[in-house]
C-alpha atoms as a PDB file:
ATOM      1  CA  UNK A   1      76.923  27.264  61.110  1.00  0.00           C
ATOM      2  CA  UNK A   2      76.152  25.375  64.046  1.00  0.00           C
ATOM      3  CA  UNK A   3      73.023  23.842  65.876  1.00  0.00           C
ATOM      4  CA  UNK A   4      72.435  22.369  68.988  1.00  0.00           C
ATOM      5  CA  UNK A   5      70.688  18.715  69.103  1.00  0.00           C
ATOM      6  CA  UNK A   6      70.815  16.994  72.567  1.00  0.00           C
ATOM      7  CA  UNK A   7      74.540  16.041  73.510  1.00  0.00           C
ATOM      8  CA  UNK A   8      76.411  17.376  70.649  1.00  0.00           C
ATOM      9  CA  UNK A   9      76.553  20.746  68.079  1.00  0.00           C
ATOM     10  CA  UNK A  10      75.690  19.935  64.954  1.00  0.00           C
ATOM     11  CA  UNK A  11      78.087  21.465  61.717  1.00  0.00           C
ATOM     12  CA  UNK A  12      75.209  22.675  58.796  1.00  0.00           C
ATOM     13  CA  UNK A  13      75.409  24.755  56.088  1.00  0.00           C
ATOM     14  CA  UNK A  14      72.513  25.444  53.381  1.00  0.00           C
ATOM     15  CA  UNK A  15      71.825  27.186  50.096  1.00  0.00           C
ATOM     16  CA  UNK A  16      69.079  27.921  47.730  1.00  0.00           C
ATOM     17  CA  UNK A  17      65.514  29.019  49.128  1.00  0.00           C
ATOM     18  CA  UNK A  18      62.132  27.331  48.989  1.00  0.00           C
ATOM     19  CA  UNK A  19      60.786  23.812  50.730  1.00  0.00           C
ATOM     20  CA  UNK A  20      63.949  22.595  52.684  1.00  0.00           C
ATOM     21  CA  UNK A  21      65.670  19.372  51.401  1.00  0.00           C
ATOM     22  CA  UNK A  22      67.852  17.470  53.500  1.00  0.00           C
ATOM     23  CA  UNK A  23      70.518  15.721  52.364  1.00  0.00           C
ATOM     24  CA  UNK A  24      72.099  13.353  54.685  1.00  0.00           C
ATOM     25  CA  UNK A  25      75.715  12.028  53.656  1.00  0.00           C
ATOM     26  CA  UNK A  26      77.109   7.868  54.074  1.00  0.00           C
ATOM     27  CA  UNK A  27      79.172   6.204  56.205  1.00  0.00           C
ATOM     28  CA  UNK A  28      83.099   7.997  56.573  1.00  0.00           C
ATOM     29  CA  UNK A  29      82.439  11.056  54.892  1.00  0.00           C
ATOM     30  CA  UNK A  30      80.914  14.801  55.605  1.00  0.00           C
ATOM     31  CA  UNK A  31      78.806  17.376  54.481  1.00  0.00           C
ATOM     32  CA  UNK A  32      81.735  17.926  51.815  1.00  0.00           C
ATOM     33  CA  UNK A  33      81.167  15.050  49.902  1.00  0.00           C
ATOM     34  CA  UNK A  34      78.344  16.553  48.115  1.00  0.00           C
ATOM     35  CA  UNK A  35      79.547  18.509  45.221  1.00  0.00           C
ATOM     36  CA  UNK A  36      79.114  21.902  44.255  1.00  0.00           C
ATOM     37  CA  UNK A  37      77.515  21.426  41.319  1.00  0.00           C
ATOM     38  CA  UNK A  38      75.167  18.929  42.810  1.00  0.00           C
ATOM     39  CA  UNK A  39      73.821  21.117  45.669  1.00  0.00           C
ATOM     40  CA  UNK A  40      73.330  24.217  43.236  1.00  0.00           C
ATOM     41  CA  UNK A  41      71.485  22.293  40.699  1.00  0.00           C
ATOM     42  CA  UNK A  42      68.963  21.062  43.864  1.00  0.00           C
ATOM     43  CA  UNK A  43      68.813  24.531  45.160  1.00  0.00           C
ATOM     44  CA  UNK A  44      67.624  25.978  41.667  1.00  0.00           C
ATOM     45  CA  UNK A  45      64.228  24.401  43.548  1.00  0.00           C
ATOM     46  CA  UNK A  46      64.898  24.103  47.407  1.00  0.00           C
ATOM     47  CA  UNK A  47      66.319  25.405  50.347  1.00  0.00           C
ATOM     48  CA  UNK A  48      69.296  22.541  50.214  1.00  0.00           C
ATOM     49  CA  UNK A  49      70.589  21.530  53.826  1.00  0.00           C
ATOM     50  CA  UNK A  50      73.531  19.255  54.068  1.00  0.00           C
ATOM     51  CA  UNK A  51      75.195  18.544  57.800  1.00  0.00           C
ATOM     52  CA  UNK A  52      77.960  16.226  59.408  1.00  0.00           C
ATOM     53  CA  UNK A  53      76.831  13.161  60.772  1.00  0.00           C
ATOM     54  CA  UNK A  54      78.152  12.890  65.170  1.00  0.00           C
ATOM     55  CA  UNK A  55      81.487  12.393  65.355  1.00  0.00           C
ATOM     56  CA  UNK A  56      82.265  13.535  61.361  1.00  0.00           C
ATOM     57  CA  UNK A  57      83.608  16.767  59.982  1.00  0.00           C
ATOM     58  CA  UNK A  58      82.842  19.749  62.608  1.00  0.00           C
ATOM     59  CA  UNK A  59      80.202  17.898  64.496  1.00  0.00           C
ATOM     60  CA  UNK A  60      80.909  16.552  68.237  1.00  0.00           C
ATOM     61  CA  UNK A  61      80.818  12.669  68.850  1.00  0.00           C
ATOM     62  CA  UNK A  62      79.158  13.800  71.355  1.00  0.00           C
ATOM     63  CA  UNK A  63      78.582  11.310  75.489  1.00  0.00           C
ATOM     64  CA  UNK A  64      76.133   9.028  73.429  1.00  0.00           C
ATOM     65  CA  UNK A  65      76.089   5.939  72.012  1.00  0.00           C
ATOM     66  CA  UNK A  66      76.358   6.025  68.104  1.00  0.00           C
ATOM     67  CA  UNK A  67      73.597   4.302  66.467  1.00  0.00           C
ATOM     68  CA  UNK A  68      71.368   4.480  63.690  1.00  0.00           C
ATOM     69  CA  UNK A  69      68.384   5.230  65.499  1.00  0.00           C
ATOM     70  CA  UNK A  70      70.539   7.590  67.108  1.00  0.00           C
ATOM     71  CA  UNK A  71      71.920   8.907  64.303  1.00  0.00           C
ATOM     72  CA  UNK A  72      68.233   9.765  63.342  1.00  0.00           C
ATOM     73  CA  UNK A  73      67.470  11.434  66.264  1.00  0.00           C
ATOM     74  CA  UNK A  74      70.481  13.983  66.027  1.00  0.00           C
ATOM     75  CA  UNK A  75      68.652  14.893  62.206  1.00  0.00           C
ATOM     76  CA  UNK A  76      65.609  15.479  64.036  1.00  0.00           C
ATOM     77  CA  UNK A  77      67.261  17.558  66.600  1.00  0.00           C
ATOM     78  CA  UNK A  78      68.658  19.675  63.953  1.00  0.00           C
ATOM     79  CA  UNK A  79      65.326  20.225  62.247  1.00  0.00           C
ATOM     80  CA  UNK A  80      63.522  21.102  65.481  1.00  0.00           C
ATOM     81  CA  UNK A  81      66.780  23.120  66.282  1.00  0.00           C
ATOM     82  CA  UNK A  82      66.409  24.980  62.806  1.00  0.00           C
ATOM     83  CA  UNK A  83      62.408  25.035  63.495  1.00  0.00           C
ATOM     84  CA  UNK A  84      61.796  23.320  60.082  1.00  0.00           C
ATOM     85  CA  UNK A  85      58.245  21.047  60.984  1.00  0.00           C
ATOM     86  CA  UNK A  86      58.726  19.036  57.288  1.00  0.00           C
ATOM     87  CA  UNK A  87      61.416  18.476  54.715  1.00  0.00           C
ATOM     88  CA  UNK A  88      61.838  16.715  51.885  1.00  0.00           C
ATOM     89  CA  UNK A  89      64.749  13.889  52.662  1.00  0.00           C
ATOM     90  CA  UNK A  90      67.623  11.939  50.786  1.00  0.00           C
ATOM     91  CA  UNK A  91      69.784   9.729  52.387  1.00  0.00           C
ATOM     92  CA  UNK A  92      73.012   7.994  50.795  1.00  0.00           C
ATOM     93  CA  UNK A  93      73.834   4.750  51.690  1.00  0.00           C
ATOM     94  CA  UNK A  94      74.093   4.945  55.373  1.00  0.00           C
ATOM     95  CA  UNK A  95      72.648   8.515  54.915  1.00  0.00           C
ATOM     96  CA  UNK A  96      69.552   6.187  53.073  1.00  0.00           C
ATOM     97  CA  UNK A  97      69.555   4.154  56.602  1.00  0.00           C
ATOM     98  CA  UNK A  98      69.184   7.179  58.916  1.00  0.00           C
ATOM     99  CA  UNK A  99      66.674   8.106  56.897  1.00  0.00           C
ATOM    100  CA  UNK A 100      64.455   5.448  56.972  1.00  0.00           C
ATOM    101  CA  UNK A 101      64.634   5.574  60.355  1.00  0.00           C
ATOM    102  CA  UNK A 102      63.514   9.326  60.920  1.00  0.00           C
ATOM    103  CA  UNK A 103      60.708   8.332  58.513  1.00  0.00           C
ATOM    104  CA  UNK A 104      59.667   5.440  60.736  1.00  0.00           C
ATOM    105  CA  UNK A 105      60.119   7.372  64.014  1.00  0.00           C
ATOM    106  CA  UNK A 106      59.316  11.088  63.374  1.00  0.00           C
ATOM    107  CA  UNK A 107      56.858  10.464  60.410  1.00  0.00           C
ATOM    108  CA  UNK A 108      55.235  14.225  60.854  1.00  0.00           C
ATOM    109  CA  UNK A 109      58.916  15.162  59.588  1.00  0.00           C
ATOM    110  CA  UNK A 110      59.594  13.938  56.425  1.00  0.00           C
ATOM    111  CA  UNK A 111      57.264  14.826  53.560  1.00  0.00           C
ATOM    112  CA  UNK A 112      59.382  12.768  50.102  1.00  0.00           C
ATOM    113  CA  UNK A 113      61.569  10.499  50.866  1.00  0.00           C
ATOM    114  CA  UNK A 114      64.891   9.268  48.571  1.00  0.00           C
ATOM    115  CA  UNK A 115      66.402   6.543  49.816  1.00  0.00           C
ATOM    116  CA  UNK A 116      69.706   6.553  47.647  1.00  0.00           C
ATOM    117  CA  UNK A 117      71.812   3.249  47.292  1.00  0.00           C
ATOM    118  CA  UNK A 118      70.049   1.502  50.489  1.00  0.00           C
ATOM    119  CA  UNK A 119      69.451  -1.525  51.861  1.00  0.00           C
ATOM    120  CA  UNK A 120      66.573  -3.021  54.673  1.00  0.00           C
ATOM    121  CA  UNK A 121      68.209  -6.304  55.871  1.00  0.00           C
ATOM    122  CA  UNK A 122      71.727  -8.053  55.409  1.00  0.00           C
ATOM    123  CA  UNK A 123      69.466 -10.746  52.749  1.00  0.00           C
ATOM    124  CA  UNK A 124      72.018  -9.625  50.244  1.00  0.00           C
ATOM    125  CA  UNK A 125      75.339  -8.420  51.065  1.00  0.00           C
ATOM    126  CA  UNK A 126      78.251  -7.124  49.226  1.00  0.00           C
ATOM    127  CA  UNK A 127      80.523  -9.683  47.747  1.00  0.00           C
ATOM    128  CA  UNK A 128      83.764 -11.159  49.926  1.00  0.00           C
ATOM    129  CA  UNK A 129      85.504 -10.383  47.476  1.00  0.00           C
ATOM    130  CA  UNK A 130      83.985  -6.141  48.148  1.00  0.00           C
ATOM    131  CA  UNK A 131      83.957  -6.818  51.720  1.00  0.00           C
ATOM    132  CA  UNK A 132      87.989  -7.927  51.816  1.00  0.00           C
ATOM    133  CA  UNK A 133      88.522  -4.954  49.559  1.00  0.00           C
ATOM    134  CA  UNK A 134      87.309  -2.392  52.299  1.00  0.00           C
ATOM    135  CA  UNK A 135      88.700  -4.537  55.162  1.00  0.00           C
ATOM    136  CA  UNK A 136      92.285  -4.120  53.486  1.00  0.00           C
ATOM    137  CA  UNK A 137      93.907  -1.728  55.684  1.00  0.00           C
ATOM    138  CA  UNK A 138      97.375  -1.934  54.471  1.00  0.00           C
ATOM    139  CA  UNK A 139      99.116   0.693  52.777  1.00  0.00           C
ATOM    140  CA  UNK A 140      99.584   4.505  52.526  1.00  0.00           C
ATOM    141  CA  UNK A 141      96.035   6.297  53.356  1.00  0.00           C
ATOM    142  CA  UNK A 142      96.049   6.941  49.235  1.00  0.00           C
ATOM    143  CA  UNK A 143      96.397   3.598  48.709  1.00  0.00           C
ATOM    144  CA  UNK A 144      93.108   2.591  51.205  1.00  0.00           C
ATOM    145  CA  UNK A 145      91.591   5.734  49.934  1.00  0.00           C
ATOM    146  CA  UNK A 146      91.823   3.862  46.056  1.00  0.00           C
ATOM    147  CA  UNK A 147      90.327   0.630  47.603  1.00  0.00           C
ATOM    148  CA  UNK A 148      87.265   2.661  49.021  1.00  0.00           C
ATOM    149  CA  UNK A 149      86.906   4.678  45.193  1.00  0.00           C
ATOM    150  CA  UNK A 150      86.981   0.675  43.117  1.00  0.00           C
ATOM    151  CA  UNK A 151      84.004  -0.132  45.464  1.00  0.00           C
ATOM    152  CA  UNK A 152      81.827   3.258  44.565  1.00  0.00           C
ATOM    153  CA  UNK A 153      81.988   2.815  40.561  1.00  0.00           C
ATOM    154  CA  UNK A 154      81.827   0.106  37.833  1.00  0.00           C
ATOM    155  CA  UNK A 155      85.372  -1.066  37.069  1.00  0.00           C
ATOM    156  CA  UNK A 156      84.874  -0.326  33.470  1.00  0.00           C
ATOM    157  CA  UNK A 157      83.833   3.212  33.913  1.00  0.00           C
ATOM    158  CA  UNK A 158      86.430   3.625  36.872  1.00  0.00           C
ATOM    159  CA  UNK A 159      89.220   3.170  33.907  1.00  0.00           C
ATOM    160  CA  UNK A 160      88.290   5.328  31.340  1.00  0.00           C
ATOM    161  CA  UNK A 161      87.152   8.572  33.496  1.00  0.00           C
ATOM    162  CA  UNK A 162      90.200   9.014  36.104  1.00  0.00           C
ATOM    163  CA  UNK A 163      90.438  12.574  35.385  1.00  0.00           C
ATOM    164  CA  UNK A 164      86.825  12.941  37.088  1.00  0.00           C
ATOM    165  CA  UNK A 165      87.367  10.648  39.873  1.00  0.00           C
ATOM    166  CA  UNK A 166      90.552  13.150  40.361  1.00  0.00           C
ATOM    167  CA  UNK A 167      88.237  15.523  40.571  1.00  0.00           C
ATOM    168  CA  UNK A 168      85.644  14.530  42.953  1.00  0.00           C
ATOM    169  CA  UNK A 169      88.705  13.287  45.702  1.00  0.00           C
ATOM    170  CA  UNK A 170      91.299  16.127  45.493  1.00  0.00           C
ATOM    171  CA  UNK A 171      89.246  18.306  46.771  1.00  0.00           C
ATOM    172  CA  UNK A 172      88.998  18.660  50.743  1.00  0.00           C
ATOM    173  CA  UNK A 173      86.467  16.444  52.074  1.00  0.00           C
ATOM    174  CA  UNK A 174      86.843  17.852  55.656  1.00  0.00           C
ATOM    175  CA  UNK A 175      87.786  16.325  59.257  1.00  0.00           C
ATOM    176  CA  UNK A 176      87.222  12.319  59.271  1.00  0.00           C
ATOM    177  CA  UNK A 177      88.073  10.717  62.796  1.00  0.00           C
ATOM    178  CA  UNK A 178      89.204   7.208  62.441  1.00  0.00           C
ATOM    179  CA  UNK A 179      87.555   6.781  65.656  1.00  0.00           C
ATOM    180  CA  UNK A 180      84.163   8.116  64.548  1.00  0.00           C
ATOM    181  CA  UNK A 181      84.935   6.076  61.468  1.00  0.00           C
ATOM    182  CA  UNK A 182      84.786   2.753  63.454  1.00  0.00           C
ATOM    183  CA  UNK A 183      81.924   3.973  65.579  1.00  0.00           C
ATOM    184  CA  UNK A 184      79.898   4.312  62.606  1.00  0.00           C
ATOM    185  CA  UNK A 185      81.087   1.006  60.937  1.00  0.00           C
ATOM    186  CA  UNK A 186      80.047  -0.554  64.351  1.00  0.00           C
ATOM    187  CA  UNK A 187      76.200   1.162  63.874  1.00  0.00           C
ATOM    188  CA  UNK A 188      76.050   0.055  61.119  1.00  0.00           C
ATOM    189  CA  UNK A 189      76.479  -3.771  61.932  1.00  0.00           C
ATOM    190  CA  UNK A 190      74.602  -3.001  64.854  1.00  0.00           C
ATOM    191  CA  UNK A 191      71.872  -2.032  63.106  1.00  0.00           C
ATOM    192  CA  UNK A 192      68.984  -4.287  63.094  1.00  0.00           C
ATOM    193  CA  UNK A 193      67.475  -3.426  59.939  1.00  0.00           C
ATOM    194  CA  UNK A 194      63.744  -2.120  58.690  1.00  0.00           C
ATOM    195  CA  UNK A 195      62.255  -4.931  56.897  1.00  0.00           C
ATOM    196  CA  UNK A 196      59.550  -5.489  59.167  1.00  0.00           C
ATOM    197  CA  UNK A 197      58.924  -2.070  59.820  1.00  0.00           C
ATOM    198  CA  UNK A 198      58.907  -0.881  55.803  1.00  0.00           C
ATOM    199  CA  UNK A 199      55.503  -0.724  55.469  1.00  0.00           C
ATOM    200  CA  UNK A 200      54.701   1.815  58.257  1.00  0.00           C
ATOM    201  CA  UNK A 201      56.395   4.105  55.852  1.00  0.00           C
ATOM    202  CA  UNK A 202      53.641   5.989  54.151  1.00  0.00           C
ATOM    203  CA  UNK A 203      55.461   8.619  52.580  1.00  0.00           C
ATOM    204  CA  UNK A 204      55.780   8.685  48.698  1.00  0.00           C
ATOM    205  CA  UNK A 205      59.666   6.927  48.411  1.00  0.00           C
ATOM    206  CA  UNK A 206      61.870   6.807  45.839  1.00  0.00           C
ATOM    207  CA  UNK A 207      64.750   3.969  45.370  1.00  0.00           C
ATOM    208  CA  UNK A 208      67.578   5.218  43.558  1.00  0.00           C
ATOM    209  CA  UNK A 209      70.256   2.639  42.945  1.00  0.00           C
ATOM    210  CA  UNK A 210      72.953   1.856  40.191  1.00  0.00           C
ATOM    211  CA  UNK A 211      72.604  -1.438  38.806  1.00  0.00           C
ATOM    212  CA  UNK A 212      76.590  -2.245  38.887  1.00  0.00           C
ATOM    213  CA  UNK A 213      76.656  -1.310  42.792  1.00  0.00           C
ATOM    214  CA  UNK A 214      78.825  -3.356  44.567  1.00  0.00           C
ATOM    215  CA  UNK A 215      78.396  -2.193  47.419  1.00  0.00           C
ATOM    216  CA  UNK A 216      74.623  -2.101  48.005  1.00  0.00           C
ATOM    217  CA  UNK A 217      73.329  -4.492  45.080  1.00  0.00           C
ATOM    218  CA  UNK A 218      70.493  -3.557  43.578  1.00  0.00           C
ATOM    219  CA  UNK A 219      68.574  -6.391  44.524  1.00  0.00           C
ATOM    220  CA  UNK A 220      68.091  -5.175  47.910  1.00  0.00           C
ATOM    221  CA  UNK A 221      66.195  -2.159  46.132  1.00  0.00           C
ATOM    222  CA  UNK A 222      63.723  -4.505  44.569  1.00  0.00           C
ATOM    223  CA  UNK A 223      63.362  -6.002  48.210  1.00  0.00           C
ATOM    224  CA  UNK A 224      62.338  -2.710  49.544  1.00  0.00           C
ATOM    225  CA  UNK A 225      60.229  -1.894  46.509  1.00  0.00           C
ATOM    226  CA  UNK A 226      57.806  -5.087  47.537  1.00  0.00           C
ATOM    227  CA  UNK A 227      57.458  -3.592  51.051  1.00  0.00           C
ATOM    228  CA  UNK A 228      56.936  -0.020  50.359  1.00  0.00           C
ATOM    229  CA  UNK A 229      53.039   1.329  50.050  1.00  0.00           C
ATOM    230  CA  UNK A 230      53.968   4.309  47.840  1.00  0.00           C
ATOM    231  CA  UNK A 231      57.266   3.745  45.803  1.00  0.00           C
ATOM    232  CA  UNK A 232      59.118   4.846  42.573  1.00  0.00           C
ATOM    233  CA  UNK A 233      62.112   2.340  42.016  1.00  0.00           C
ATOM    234  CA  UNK A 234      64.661   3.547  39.903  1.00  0.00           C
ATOM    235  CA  UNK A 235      67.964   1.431  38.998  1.00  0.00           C
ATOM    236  CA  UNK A 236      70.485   2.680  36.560  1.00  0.00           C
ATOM    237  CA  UNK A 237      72.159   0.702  33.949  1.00  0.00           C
ATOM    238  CA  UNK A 238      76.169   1.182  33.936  1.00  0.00           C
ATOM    239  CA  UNK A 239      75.921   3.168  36.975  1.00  0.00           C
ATOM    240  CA  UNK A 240      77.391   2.034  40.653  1.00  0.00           C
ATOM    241  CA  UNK A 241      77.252   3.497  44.261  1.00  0.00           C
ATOM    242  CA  UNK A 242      78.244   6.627  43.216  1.00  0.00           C
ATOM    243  CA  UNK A 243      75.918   7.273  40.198  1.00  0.00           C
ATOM    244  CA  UNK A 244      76.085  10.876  41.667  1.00  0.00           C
ATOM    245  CA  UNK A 245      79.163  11.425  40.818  1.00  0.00           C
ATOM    246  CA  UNK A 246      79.088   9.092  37.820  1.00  0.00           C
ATOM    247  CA  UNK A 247      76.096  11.336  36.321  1.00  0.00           C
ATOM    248  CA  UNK A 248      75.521  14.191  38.272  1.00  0.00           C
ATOM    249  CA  UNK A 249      72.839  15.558  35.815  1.00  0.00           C
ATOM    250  CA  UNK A 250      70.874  12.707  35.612  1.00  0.00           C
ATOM    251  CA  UNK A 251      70.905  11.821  39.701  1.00  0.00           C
ATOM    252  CA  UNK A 252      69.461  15.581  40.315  1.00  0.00           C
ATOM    253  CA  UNK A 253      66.901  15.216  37.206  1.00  0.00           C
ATOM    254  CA  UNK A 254      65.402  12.334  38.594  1.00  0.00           C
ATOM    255  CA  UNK A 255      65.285  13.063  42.178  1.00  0.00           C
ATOM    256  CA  UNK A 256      63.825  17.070  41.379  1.00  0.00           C
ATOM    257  CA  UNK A 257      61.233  15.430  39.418  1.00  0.00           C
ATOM    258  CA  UNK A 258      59.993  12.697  41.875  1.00  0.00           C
ATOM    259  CA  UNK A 259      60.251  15.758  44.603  1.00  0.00           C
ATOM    260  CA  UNK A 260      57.826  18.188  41.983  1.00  0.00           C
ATOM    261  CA  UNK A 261      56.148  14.930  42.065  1.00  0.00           C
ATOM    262  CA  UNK A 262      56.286  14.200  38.396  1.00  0.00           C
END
């Protein structure tokens, strides 16, 4: 299904029935990257809406500029498009940025918030050694697409469960410009951060991060924990930047019940 949102169409698909939940996916991937499994277990309790990002999957890159502000205003578009006045929202990594942002600017929007494997400043970074690893662009696209998997899960775990990683990334994860790619990579830099702005977020928030995450260290959870009025923080031992994938269970059993509000 499609929806128009200022400049571009927007790719959406939904299931389940309820209070809407939107899910909004990271940087270089699509609506696809949430699993099956995942988005029925969510929908058990809401109407589950998952979308590509401008530029990503089926969605237009569109005249404008892309941003993270912007970036949030295309996810309000498609909820005004949609005629949804208030969702619950969970963002993944970049997802987790957008988010914060549609919080900050549209706050009549968002009723939870889940801020998944985020971050609110560049205070702590990933390593060099992580940062090389994604910069590596040598090699066939499986071998770059191996360099982006080390960086999402605990080395440890990473070698003993290669079956599931298998199947998480054989299946199709949809249309992924290279372009659109580097477009997001440079929002991303661009991006000026929400440290200052934190605690104009008054929405109940949970911070959801794996405590081997490489890629967004947990410490910048505890950072955002200190500036957030109404928080849960939640960091999981053994688990890294895709603890949804890692444990799929426990990721939807503890965002359903900060959503019921337990």
């Amino acid at each position: 299904m499609r929806e128009r949102a200022g400049d571009i169409s927007i790719a959406w698909s939904e299931r389940g029935s309820g209070e809407p939940l939107l899910l909004i996916a990271g940087f270089g991937t699509t609506r696809l990257i949430w699993e099956e499994e995942t988005l029925d277990r969510l929908a058990e309790r809401y109407r589950v809406i998952v979308f590509d990002n401008r530029g990503m999957g089926e969605t237009d890159a569109g005249t404008r500029e892309f941003s993270i502000r912007r970036f949030a205003e295309d996810t309000c578009g498609l909820l005004q498009s949609l005629g949804i006045e208030k969702c619950h929202v969970l963002g993944w990594s970049m997802g987790s940025f957008v988010a914060q942002e549609l919080a900050l600017a549209h706050p009549e929007r968002v009723d939870r918030l889940v801020l998944y494997a985020s971050f609110a400043d560049w205070s702590t970074p990933p390593s060099q050694e992580t940062i090389d690893l994604l910069n590596d662009a040598s090699g066939t696209g499986e071998e770059r697409g191996m360099r982006w998997v080390q960086t999402l899960f605990p080395a440890k775990w990473l070698a003993a469960n290669g079956r599931r990683v298998g199947e998480i990334f054989s299946r199709p994860l949809g249309n992924v410009p290279g372009e659109s790619v580097t477009r997001q990579q440079e929002a991303i830099q661009g991006w000026e951060g929400s440290a200052g702005r934190l605690p104009g977020i008054r929405k109940p928030t949970l911070l959801l991060c794996g405590k081997e995450d490489v890629l967004v260290p947990p410490e910048n959870s505890h950072l955002m924990a200190g500036l957030l009025p109404h928080v849960t923080l939640r960091i999981l031992p053994g688990m890294g930047h895709g603890l949804m994938f890692q444990d799929p269970e426990t990721f939807c059993s503890i965002v359903l019940g900060f959503l019921g509000g337990e």
